[in-house]
C-alpha atoms as a PDB file:
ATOM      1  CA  UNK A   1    -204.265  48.173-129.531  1.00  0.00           C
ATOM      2  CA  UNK A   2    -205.930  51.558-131.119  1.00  0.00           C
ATOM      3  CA  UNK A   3    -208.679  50.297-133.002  1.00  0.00           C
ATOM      4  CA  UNK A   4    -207.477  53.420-135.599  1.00  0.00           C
ATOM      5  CA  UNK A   5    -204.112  52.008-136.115  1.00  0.00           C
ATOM      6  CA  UNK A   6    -206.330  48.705-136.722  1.00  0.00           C
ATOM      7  CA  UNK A   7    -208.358  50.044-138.936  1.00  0.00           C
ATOM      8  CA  UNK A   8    -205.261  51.388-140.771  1.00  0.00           C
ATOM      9  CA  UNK A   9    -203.626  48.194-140.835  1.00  0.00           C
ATOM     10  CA  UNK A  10    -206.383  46.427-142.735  1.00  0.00           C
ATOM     11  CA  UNK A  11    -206.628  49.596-145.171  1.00  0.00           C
ATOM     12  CA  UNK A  12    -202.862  48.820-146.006  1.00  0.00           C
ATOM     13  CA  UNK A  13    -203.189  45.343-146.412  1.00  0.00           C
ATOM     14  CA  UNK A  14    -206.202  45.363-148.468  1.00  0.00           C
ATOM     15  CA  UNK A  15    -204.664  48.180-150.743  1.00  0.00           C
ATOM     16  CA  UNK A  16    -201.221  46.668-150.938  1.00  0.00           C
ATOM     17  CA  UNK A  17    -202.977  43.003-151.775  1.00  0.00           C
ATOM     18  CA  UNK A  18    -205.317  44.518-154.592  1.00  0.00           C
ATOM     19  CA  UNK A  19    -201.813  46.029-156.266  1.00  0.00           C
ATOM     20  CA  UNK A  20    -200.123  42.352-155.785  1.00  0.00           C
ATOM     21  CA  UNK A  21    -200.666  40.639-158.603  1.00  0.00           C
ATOM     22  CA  UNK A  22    -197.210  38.112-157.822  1.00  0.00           C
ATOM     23  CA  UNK A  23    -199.184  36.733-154.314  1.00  0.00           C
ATOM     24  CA  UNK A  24    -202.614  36.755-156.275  1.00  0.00           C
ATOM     25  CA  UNK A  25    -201.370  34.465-159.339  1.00  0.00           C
ATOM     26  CA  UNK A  26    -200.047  32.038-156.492  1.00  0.00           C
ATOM     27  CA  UNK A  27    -203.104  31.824-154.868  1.00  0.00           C
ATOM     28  CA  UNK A  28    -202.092  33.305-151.494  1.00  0.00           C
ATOM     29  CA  UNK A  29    -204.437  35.170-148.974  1.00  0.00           C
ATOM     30  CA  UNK A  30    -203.936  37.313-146.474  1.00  0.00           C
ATOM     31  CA  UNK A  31    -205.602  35.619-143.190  1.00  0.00           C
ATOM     32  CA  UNK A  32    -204.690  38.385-140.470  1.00  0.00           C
ATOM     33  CA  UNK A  33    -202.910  41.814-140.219  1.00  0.00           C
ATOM     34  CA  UNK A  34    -202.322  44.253-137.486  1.00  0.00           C
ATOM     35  CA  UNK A  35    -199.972  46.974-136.855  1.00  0.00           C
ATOM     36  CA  UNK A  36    -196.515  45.028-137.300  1.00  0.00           C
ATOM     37  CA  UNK A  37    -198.525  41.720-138.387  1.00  0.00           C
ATOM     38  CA  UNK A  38    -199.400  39.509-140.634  1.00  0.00           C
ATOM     39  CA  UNK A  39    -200.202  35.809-141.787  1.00  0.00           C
ATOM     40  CA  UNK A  40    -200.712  34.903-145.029  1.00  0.00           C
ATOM     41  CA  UNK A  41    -201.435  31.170-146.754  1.00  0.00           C
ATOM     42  CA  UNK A  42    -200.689  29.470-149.758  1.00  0.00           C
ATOM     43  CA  UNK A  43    -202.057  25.558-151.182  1.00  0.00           C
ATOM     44  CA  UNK A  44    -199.407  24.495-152.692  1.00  0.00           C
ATOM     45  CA  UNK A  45    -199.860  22.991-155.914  1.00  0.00           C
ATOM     46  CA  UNK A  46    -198.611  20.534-158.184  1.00  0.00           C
ATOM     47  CA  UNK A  47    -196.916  23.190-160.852  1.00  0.00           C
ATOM     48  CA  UNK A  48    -194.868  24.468-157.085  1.00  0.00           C
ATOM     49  CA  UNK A  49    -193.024  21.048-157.001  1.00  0.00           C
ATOM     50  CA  UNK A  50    -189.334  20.641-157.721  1.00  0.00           C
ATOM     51  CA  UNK A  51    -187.345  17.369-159.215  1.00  0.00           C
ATOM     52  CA  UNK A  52    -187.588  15.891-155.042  1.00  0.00           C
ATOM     53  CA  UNK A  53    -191.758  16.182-155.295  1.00  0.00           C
ATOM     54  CA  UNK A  54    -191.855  18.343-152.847  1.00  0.00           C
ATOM     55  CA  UNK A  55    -192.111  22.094-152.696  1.00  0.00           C
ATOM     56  CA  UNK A  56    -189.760  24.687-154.813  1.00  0.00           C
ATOM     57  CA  UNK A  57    -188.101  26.617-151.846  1.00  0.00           C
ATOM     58  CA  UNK A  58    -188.463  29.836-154.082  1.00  0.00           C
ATOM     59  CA  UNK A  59    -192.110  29.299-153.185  1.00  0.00           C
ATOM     60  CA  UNK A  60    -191.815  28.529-149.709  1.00  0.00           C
ATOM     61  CA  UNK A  61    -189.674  31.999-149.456  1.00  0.00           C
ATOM     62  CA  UNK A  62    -192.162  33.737-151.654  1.00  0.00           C
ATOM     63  CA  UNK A  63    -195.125  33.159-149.565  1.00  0.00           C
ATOM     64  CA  UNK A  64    -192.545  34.399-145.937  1.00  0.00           C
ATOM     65  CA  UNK A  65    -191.463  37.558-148.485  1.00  0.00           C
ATOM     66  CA  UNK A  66    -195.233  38.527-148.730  1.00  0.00           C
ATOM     67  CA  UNK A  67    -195.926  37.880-145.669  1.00  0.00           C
ATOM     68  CA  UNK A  68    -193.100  40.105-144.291  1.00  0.00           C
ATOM     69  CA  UNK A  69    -194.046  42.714-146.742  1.00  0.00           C
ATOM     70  CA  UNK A  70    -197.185  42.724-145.571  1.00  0.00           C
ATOM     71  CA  UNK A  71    -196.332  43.584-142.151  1.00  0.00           C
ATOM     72  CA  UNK A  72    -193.620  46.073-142.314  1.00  0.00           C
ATOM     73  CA  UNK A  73    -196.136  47.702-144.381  1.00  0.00           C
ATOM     74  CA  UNK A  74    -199.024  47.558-142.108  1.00  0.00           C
ATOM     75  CA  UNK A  75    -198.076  50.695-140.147  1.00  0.00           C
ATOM     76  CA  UNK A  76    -198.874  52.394-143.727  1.00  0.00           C
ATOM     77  CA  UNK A  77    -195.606  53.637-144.541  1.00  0.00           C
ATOM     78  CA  UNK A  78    -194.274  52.269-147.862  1.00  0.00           C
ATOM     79  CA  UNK A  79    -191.188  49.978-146.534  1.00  0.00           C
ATOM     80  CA  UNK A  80    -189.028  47.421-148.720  1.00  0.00           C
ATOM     81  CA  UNK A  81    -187.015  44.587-147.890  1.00  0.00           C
ATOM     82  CA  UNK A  82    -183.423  45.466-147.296  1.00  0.00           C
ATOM     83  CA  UNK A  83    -182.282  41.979-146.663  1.00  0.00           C
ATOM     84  CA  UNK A  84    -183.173  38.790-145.677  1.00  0.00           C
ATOM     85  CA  UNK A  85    -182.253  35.269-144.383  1.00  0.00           C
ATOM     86  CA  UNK A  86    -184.260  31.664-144.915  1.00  0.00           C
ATOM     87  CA  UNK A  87    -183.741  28.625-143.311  1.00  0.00           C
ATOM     88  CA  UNK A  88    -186.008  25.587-144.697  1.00  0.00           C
ATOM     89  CA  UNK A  89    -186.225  22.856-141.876  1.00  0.00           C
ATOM     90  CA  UNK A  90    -188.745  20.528-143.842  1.00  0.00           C
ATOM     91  CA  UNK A  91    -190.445  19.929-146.712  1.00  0.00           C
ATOM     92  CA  UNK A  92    -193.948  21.515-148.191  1.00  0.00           C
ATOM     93  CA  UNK A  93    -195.841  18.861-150.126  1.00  0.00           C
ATOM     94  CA  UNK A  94    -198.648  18.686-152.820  1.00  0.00           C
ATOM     95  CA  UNK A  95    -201.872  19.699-151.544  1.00  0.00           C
ATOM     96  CA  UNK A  96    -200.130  21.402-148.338  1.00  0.00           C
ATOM     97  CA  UNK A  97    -201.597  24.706-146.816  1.00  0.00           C
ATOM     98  CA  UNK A  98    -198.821  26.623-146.106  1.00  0.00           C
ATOM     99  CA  UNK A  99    -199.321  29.435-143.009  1.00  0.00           C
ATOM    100  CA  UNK A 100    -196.941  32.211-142.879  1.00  0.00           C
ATOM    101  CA  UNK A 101    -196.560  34.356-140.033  1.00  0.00           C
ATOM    102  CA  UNK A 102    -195.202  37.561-139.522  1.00  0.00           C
ATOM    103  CA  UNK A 103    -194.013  39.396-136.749  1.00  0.00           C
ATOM    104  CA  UNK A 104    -192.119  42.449-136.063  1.00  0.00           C
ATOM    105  CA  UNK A 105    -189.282  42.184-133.553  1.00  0.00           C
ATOM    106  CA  UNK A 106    -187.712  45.845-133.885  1.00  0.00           C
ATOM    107  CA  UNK A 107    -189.331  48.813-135.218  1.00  0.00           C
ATOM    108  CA  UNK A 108    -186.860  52.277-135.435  1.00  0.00           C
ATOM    109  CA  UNK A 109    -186.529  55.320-137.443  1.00  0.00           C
ATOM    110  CA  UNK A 110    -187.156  54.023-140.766  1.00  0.00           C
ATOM    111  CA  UNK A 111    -185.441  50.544-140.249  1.00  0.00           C
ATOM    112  CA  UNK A 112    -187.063  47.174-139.017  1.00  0.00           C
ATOM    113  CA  UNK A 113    -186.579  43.916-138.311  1.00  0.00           C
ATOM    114  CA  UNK A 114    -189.192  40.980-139.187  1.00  0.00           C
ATOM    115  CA  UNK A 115    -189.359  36.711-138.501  1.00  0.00           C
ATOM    116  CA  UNK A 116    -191.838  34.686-140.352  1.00  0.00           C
ATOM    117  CA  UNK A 117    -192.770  31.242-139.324  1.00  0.00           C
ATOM    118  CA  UNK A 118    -193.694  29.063-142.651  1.00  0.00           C
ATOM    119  CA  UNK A 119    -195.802  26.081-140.623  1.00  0.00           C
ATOM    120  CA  UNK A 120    -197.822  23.061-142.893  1.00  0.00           C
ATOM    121  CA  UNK A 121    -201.369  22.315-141.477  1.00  0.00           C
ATOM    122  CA  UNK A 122    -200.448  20.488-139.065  1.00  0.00           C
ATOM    123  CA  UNK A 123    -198.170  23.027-137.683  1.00  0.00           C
ATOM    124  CA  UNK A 124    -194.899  21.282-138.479  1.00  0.00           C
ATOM    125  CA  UNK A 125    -192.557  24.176-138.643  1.00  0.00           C
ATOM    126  CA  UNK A 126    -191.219  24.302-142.863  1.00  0.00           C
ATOM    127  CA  UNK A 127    -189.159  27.595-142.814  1.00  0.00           C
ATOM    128  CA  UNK A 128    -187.509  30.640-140.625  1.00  0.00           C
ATOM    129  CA  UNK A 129    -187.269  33.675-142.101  1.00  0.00           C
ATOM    130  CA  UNK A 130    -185.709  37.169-141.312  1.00  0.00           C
ATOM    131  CA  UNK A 131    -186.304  40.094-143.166  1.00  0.00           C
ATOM    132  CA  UNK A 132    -184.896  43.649-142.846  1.00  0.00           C
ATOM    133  CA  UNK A 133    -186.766  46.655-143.616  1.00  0.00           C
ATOM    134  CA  UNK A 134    -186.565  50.251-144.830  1.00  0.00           C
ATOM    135  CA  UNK A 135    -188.908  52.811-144.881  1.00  0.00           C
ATOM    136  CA  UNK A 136    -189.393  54.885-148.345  1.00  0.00           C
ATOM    137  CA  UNK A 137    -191.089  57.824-149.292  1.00  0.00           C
ATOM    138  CA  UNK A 138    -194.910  57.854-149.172  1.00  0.00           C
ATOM    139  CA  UNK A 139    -197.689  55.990-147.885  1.00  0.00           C
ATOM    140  CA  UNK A 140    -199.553  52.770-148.737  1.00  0.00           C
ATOM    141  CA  UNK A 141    -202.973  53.260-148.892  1.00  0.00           C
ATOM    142  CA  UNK A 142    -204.719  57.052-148.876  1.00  0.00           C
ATOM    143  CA  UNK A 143    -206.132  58.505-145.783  1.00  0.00           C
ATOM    144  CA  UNK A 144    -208.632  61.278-145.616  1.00  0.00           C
ATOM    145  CA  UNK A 145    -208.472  62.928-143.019  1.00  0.00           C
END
């Protein structure tokens, strides 16, 4: 891989994650990003448990959202969601670290297509996501030229 398009890749993440205040207030970090990747993680805590004492899915799919933002954003383009799919296979549990990683499958025009694995620490898979992306107008993060 160009080290540029690296480079560019971390510029985007770290600009995107310092404008995230949603990811931030759940305590989620951005562990890795390249050009059409990224993994994020997330403890989960007790005020994330539902009624079952487990995990709220909407967290569980918040922490695979960011991550796929994250890296259909990584190429520095400003991209959205356009749709998405989640399938939870297991439960997250209090005092879990959730890992959630992204990877592009397609890339085209201004359209893209993302899976996230949600894994515990112990790598038990939790969640498969799919996101769809589109490409907007403008770019993440500044570059001088």
């Amino acid at each position: 891989m160009h080290k540029d398009l690296q480079a560019l890749a971390e510029l985007a993440g770290k600009t995107m994650y310092e404008r995230d205040p949603a990811s931030q207030a759940l305590g989620m970090t951005l562990d890795a990003i390249r050009p059409g990747y990224a993994r994020m993680t997330m403890r989960v805590r007790r005020d994330m448990l539902n009624g079952h004492a487990t995990c709220h899915g909407g967290y569980i799919f918040m922490l695979a959202d960011s991550a796929f933002a994250f890296a259909c954003n990584s190429h520095n383009f400003n991209t959205v969601g356009a749709g998405c799919t989640i399938d939870y296979l297991a439960p997250g549990r209090e005092g879990d670290v959730l890992s959630a990683e992204a990877v592009e499958q397609a890339l085209s025009g201004k359209t893209g297509v993302y899976d996230v694995t949600v894994r515990d620490g112990e790598g038990r898979t939790i969640a498969l996501f799919r996101g769809k992306s589109h490409r907007v107008s403008g770019m993440v993060a500044e570059v001088l030229a």
